[in-house]
PDB file of N, CA and C in Angstrom:
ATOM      1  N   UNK A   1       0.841  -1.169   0.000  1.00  0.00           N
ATOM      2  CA  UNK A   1       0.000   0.000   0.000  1.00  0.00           C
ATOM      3  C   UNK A   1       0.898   1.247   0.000  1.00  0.00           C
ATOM      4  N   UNK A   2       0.986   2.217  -0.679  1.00  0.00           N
ATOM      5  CA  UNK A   2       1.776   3.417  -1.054  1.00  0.00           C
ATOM      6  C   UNK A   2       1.050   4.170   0.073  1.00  0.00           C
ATOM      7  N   UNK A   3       1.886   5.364  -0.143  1.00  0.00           N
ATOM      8  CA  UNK A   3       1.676   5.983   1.201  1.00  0.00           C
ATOM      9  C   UNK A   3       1.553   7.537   0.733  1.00  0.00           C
ATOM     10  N   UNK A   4       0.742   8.388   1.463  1.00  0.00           N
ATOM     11  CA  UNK A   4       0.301   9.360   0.972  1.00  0.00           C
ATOM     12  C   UNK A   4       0.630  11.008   1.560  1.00  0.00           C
ATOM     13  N   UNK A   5       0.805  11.947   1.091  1.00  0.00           N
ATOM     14  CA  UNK A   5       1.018  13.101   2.199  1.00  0.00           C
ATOM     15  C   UNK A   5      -0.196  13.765   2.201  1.00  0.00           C
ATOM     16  N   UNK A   6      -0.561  14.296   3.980  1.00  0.00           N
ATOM     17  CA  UNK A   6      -1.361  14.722   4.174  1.00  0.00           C
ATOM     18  C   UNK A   6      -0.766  16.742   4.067  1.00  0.00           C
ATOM     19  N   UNK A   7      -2.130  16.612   4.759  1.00  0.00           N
ATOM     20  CA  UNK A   7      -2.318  18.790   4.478  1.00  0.00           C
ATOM     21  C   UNK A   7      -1.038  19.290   5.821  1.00  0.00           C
ATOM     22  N   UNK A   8      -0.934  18.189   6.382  1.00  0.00           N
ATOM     23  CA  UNK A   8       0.306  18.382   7.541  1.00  0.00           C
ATOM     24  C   UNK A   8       1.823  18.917   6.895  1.00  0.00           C
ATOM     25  N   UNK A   9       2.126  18.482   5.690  1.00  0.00           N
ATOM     26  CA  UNK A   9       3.626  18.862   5.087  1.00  0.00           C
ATOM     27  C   UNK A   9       3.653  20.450   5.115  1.00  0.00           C
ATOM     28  N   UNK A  10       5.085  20.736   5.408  1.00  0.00           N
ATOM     29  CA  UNK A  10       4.931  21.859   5.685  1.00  0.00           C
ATOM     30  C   UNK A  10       6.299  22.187   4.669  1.00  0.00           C
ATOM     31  N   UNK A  11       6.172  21.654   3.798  1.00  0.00           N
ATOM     32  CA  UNK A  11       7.458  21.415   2.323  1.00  0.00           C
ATOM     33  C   UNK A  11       8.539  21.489   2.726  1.00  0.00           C
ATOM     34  N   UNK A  12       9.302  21.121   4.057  1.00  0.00           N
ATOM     35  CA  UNK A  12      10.617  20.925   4.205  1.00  0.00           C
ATOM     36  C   UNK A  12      11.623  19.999   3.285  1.00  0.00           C
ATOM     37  N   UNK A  13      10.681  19.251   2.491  1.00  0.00           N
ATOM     38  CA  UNK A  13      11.681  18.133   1.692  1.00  0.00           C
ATOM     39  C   UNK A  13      12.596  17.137   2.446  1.00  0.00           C
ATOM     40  N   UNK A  14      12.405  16.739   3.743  1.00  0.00           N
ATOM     41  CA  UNK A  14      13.296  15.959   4.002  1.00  0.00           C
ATOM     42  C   UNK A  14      12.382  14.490   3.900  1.00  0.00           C
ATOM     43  N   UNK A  15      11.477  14.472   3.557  1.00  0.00           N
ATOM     44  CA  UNK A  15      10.991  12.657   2.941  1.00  0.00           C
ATOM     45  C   UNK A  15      11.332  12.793   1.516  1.00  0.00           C
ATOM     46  N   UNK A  16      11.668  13.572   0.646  1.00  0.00           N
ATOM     47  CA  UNK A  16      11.852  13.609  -0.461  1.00  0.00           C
ATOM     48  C   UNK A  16      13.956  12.998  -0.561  1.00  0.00           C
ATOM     49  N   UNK A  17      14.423  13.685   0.107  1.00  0.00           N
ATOM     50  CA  UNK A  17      15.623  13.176   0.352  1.00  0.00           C
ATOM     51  C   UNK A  17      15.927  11.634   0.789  1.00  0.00           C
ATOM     52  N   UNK A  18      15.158  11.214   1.763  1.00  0.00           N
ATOM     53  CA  UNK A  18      15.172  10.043   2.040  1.00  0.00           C
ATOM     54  C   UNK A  18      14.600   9.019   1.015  1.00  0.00           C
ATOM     55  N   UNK A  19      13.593   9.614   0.343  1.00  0.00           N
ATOM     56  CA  UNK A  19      13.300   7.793  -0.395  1.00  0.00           C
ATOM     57  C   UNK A  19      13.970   7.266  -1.348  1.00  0.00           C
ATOM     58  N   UNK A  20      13.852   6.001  -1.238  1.00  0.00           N
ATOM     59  CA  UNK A  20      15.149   5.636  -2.141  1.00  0.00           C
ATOM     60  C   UNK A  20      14.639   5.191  -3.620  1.00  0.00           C
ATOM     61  N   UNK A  21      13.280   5.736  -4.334  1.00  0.00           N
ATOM     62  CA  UNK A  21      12.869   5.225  -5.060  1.00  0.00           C
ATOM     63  C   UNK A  21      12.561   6.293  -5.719  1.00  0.00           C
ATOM     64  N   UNK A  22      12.488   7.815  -5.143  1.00  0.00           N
ATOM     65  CA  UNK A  22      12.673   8.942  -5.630  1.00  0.00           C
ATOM     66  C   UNK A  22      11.215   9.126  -6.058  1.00  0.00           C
ATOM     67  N   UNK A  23      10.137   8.987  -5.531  1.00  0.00           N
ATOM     68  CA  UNK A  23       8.602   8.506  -5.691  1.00  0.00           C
ATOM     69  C   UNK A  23       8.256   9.801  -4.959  1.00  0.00           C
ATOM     70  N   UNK A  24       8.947  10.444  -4.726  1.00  0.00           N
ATOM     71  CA  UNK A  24       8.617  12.370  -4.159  1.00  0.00           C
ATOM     72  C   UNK A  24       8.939  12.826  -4.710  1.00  0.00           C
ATOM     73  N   UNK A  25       7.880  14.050  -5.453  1.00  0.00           N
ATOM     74  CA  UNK A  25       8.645  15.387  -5.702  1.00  0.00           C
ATOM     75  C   UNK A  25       7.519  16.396  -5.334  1.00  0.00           C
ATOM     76  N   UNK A  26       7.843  17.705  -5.316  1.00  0.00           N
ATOM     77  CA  UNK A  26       7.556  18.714  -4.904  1.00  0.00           C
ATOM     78  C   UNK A  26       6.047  19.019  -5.434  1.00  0.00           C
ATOM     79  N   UNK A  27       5.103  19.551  -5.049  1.00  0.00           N
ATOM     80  CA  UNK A  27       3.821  19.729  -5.906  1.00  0.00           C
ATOM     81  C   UNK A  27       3.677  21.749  -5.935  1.00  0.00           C
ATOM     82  N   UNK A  28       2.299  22.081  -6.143  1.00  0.00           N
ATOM     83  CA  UNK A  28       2.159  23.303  -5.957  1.00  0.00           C
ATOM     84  C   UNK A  28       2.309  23.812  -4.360  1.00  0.00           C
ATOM     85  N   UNK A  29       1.213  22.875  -3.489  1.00  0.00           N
ATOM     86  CA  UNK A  29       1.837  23.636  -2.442  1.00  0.00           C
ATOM     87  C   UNK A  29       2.329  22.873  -1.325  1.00  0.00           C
ATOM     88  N   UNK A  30       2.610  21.281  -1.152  1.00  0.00           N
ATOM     89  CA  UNK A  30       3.017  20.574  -0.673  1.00  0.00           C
ATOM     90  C   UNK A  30       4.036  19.413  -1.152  1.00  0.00           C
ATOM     91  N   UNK A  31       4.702  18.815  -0.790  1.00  0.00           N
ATOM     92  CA  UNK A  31       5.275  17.057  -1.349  1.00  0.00           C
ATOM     93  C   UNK A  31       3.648  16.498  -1.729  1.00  0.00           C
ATOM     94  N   UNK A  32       4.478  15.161  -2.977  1.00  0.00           N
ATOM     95  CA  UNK A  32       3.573  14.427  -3.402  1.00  0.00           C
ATOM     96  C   UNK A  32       4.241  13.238  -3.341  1.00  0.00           C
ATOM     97  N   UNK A  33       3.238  11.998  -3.143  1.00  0.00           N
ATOM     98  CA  UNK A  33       4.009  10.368  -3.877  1.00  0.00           C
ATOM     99  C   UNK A  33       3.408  10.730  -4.860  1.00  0.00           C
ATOM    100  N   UNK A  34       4.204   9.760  -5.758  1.00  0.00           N
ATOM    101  CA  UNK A  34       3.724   9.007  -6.804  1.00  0.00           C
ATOM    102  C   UNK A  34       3.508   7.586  -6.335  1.00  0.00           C
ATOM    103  N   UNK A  35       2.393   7.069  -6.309  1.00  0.00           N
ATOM    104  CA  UNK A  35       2.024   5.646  -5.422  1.00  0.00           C
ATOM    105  C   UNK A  35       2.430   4.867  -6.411  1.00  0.00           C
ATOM    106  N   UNK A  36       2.532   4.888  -7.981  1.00  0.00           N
ATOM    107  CA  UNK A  36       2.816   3.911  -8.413  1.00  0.00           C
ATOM    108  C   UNK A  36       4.603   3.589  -8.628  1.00  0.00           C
ATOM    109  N   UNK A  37       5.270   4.935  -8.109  1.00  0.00           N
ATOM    110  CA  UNK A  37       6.798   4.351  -7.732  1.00  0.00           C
ATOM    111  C   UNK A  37       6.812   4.111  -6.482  1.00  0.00           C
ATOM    112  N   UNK A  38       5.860   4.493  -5.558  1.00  0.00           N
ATOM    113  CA  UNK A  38       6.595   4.244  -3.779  1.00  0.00           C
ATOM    114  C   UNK A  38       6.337   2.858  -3.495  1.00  0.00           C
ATOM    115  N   UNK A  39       7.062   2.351  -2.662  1.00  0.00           N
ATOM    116  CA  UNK A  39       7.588   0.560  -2.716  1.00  0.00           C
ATOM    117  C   UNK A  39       7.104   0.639  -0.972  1.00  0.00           C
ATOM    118  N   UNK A  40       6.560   1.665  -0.171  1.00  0.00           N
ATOM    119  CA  UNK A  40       5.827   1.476   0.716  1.00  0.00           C
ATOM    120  C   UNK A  40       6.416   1.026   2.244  1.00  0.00           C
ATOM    121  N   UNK A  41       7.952   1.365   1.559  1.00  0.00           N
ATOM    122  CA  UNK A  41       8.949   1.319   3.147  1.00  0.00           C
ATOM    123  C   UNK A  41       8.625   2.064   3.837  1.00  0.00           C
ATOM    124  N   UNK A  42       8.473   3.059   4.020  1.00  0.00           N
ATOM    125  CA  UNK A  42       7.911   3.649   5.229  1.00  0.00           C
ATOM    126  C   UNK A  42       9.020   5.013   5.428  1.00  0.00           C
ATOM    127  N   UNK A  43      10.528   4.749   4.652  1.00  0.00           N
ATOM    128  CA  UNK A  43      11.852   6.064   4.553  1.00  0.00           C
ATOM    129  C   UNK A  43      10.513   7.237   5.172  1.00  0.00           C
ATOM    130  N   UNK A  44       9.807   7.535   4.487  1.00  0.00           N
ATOM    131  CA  UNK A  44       9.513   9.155   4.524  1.00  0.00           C
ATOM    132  C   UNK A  44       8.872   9.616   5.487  1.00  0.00           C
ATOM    133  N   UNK A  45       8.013   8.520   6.263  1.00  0.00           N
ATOM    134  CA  UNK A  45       7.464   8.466   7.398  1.00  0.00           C
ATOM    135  C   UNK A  45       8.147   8.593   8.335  1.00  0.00           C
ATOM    136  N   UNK A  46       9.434   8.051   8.437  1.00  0.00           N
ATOM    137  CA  UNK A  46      10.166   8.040   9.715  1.00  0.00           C
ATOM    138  C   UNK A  46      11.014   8.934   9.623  1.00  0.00           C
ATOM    139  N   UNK A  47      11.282   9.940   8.661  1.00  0.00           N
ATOM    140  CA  UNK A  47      12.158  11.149   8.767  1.00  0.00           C
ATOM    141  C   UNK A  47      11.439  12.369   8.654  1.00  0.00           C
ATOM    142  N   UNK A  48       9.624  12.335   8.681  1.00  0.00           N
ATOM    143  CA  UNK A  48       9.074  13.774   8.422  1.00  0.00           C
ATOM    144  C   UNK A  48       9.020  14.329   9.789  1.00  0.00           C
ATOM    145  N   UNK A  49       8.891  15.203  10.101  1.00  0.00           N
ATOM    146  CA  UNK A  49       9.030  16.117  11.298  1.00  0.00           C
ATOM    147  C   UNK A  49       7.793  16.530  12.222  1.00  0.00           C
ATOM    148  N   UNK A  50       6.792  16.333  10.626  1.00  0.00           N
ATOM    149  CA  UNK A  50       5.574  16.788  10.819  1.00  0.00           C
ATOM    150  C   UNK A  50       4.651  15.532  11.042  1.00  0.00           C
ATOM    151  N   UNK A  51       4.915  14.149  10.792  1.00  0.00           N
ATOM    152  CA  UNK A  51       4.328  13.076  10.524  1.00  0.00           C
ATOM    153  C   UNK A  51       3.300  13.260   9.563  1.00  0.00           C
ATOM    154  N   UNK A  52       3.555  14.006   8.405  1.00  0.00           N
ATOM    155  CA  UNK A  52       2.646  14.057   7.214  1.00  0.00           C
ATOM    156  C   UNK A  52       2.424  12.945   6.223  1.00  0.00           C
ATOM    157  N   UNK A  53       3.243  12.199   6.057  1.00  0.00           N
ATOM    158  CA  UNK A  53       3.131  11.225   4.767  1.00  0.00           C
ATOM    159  C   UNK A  53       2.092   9.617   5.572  1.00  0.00           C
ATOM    160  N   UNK A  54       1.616   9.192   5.018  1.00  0.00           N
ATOM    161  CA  UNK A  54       0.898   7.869   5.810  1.00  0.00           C
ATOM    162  C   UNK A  54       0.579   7.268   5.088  1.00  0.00           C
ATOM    163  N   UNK A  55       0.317   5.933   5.298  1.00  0.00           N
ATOM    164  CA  UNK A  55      -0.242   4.650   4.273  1.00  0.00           C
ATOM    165  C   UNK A  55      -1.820   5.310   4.234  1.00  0.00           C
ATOM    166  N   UNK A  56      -2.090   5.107   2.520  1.00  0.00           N
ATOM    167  CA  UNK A  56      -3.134   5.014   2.145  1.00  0.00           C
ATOM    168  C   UNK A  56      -4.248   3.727   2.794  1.00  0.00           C
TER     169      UNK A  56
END
């Protein structure tokens, strides 16, 4: 199950740094996955600050 960012990101980019599948990038006004590259480790979850990103 891919994992999703909520309205919590506050665009620091540090889950974008961490994933290793590169399944983040930047949107208009927050981070985005792309669910069909994220492999659903969890990298971005455990380095956001804000606990924004979460399994769908």
């Amino acid at each position: 199950m891919a994992f999703k960012i909520t309205d919590a990101c506050i665009s620091c980019g540090a889950c974008a740094a961490e994933c290793p599948v590169g399944a983040i990038s930047e949107g208009d006004s927050q981070y985005e996955i792309n669910p069909d590259v994220c492999i659903s480790c969890g990298a971005c979850a455990a380095t956001c600050p804000v606990e924004a990103p979460t399994e769908e």
